[in-house]
PDB file of N, CA and C in Angstrom:
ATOM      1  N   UNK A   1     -39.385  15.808  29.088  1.00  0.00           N
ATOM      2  CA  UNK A   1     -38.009  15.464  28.830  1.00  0.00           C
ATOM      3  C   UNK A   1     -37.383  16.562  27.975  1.00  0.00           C
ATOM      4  N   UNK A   2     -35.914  16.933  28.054  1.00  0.00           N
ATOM      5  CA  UNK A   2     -35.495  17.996  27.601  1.00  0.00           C
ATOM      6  C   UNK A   2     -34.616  17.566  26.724  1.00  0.00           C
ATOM      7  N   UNK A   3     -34.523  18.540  25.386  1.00  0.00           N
ATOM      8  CA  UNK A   3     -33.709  17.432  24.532  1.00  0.00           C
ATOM      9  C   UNK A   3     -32.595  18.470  24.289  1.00  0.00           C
ATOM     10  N   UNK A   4     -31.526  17.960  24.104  1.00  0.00           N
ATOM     11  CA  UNK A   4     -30.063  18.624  23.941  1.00  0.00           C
ATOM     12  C   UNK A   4     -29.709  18.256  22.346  1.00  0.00           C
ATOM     13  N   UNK A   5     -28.331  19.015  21.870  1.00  0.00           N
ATOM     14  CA  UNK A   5     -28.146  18.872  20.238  1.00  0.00           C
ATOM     15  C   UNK A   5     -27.571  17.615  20.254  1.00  0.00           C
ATOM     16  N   UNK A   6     -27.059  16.442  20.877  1.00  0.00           N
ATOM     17  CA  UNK A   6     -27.216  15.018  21.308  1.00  0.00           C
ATOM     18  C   UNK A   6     -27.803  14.067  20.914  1.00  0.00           C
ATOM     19  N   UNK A   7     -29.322  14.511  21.788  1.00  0.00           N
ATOM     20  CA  UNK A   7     -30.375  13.818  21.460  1.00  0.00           C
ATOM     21  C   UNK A   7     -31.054  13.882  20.044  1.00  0.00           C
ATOM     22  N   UNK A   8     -30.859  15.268  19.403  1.00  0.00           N
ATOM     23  CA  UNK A   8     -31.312  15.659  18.118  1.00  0.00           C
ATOM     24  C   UNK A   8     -30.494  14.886  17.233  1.00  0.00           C
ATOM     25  N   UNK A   9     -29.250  15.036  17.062  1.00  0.00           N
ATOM     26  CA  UNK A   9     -28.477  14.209  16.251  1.00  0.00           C
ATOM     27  C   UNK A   9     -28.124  12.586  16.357  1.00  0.00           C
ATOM     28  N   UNK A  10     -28.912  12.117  17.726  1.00  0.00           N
ATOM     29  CA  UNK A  10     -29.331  10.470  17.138  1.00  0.00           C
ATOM     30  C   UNK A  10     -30.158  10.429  17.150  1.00  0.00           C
ATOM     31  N   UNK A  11     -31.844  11.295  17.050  1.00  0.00           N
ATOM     32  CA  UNK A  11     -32.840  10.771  16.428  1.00  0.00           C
ATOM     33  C   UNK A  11     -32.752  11.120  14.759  1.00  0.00           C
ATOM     34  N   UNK A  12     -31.625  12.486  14.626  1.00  0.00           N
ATOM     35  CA  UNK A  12     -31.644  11.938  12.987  1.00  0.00           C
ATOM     36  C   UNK A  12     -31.239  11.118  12.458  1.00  0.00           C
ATOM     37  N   UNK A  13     -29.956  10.392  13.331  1.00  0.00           N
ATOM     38  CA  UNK A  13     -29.269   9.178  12.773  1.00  0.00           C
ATOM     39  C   UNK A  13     -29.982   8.098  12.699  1.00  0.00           C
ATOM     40  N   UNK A  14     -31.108   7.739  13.627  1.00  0.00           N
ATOM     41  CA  UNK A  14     -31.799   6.870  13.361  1.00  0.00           C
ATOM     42  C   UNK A  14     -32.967   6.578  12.589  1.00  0.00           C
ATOM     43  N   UNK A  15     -33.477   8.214  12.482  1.00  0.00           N
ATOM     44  CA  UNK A  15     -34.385   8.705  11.096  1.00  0.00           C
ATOM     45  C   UNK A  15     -33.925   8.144   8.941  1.00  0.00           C
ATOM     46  N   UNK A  16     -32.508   8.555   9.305  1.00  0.00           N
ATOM     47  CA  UNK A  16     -31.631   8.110   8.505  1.00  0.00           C
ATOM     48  C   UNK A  16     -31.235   6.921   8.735  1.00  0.00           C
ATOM     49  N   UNK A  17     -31.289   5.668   9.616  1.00  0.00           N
ATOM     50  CA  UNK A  17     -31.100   4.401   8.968  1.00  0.00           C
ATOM     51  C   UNK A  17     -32.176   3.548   8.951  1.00  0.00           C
ATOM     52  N   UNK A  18     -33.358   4.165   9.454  1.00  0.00           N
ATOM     53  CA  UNK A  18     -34.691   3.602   9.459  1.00  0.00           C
ATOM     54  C   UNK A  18     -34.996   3.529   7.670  1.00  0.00           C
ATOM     55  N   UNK A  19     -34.838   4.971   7.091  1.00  0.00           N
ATOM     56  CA  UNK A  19     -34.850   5.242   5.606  1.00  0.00           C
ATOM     57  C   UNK A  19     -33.820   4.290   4.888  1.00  0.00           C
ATOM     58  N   UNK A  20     -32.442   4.620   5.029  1.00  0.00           N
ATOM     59  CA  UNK A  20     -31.593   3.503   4.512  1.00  0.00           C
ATOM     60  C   UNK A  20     -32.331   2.019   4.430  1.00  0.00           C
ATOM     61  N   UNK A  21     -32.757   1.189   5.686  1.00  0.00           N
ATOM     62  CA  UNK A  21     -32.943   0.025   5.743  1.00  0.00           C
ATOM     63  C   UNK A  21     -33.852  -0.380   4.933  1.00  0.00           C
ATOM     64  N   UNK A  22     -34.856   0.996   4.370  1.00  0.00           N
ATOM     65  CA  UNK A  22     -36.462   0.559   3.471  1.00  0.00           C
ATOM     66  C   UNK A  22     -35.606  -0.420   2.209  1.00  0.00           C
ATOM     67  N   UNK A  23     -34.334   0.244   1.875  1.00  0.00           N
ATOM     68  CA  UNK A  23     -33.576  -0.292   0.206  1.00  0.00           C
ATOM     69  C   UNK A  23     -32.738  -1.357   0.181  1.00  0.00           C
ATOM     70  N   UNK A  24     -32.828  -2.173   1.775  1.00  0.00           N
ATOM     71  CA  UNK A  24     -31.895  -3.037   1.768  1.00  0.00           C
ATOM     72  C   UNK A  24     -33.258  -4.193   1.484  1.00  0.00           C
ATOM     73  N   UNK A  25     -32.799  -5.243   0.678  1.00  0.00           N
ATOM     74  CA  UNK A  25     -34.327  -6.554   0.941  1.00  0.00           C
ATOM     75  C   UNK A  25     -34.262  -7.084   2.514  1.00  0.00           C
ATOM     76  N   UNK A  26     -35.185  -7.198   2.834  1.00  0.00           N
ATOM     77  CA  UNK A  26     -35.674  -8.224   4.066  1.00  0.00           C
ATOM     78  C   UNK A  26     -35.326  -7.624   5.188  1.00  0.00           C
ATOM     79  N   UNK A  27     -35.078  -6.029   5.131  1.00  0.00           N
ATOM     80  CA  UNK A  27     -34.405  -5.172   6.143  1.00  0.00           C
ATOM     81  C   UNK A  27     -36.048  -4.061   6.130  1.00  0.00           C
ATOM     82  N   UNK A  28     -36.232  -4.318   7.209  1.00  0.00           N
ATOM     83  CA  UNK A  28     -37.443  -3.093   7.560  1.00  0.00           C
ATOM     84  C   UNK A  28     -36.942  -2.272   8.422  1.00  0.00           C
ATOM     85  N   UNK A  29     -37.918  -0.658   8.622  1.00  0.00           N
ATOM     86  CA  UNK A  29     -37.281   0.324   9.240  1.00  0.00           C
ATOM     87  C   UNK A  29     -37.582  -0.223  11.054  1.00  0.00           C
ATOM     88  N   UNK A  30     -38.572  -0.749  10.885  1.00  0.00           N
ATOM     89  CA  UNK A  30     -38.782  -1.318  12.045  1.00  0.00           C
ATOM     90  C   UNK A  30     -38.224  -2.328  12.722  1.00  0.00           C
ATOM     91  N   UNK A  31     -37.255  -3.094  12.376  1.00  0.00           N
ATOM     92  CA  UNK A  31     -36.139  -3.477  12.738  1.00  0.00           C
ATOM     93  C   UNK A  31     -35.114  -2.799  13.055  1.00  0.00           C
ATOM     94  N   UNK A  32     -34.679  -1.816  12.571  1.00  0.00           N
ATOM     95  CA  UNK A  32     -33.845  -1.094  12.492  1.00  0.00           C
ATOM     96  C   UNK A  32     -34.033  -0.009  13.948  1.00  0.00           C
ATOM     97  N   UNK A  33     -35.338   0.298  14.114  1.00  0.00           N
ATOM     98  CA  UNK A  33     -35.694   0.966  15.218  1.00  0.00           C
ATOM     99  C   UNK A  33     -36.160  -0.262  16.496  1.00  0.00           C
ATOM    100  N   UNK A  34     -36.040  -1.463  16.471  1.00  0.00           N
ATOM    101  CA  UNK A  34     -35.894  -2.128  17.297  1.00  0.00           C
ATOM    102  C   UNK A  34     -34.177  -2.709  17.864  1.00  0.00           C
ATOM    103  N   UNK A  35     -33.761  -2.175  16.939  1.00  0.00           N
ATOM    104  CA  UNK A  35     -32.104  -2.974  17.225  1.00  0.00           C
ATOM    105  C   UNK A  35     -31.503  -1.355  18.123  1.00  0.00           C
ATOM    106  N   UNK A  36     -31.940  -0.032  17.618  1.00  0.00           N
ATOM    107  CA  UNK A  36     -31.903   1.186  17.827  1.00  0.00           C
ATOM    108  C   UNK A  36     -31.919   1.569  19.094  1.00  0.00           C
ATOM    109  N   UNK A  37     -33.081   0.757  19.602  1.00  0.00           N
ATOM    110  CA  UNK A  37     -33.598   1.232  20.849  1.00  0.00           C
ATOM    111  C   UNK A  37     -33.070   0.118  21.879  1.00  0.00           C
ATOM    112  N   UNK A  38     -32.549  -1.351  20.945  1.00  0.00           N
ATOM    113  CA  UNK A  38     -32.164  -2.150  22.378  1.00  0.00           C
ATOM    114  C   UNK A  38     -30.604  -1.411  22.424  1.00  0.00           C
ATOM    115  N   UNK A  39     -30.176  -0.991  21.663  1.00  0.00           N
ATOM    116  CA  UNK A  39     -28.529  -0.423  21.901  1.00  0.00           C
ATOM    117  C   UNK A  39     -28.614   0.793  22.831  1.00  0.00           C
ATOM    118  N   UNK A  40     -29.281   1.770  22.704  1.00  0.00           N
ATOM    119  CA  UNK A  40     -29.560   3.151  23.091  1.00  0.00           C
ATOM    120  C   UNK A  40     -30.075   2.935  24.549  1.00  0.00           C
ATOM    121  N   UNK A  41     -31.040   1.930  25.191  1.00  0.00           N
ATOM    122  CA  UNK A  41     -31.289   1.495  26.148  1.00  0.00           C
ATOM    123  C   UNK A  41     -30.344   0.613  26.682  1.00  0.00           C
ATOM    124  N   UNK A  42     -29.229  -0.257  26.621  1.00  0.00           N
ATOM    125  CA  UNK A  42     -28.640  -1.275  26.993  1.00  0.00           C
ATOM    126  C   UNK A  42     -27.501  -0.502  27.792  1.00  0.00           C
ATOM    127  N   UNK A  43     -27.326   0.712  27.374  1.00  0.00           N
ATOM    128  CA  UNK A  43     -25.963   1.761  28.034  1.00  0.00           C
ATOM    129  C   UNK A  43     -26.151   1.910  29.185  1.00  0.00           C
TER     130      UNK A  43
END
């Protein structure tokens, strides 16, 4: 798979709210990369 400056700049965005979500309570990054991937896939 070939990645374009696109693809780079929403895996940082999601790098960055995976991190964000560690400081919220009861919010894991792994949620965050499950809600990530049903949006990113649902298009």
């Amino acid at each position: 798979m070939e990645r374009n400056l696109k693809s780079y700049i929403l895996i940082t965005l999601r790098g960055i709210a995976m991190g964000a979500a560690d400081v919220i309570p009861g919010v894991s990054g792994g949620v965050i990369t499950v809600v990530t991937e049903v949006v990113l896939f649902s298009k």
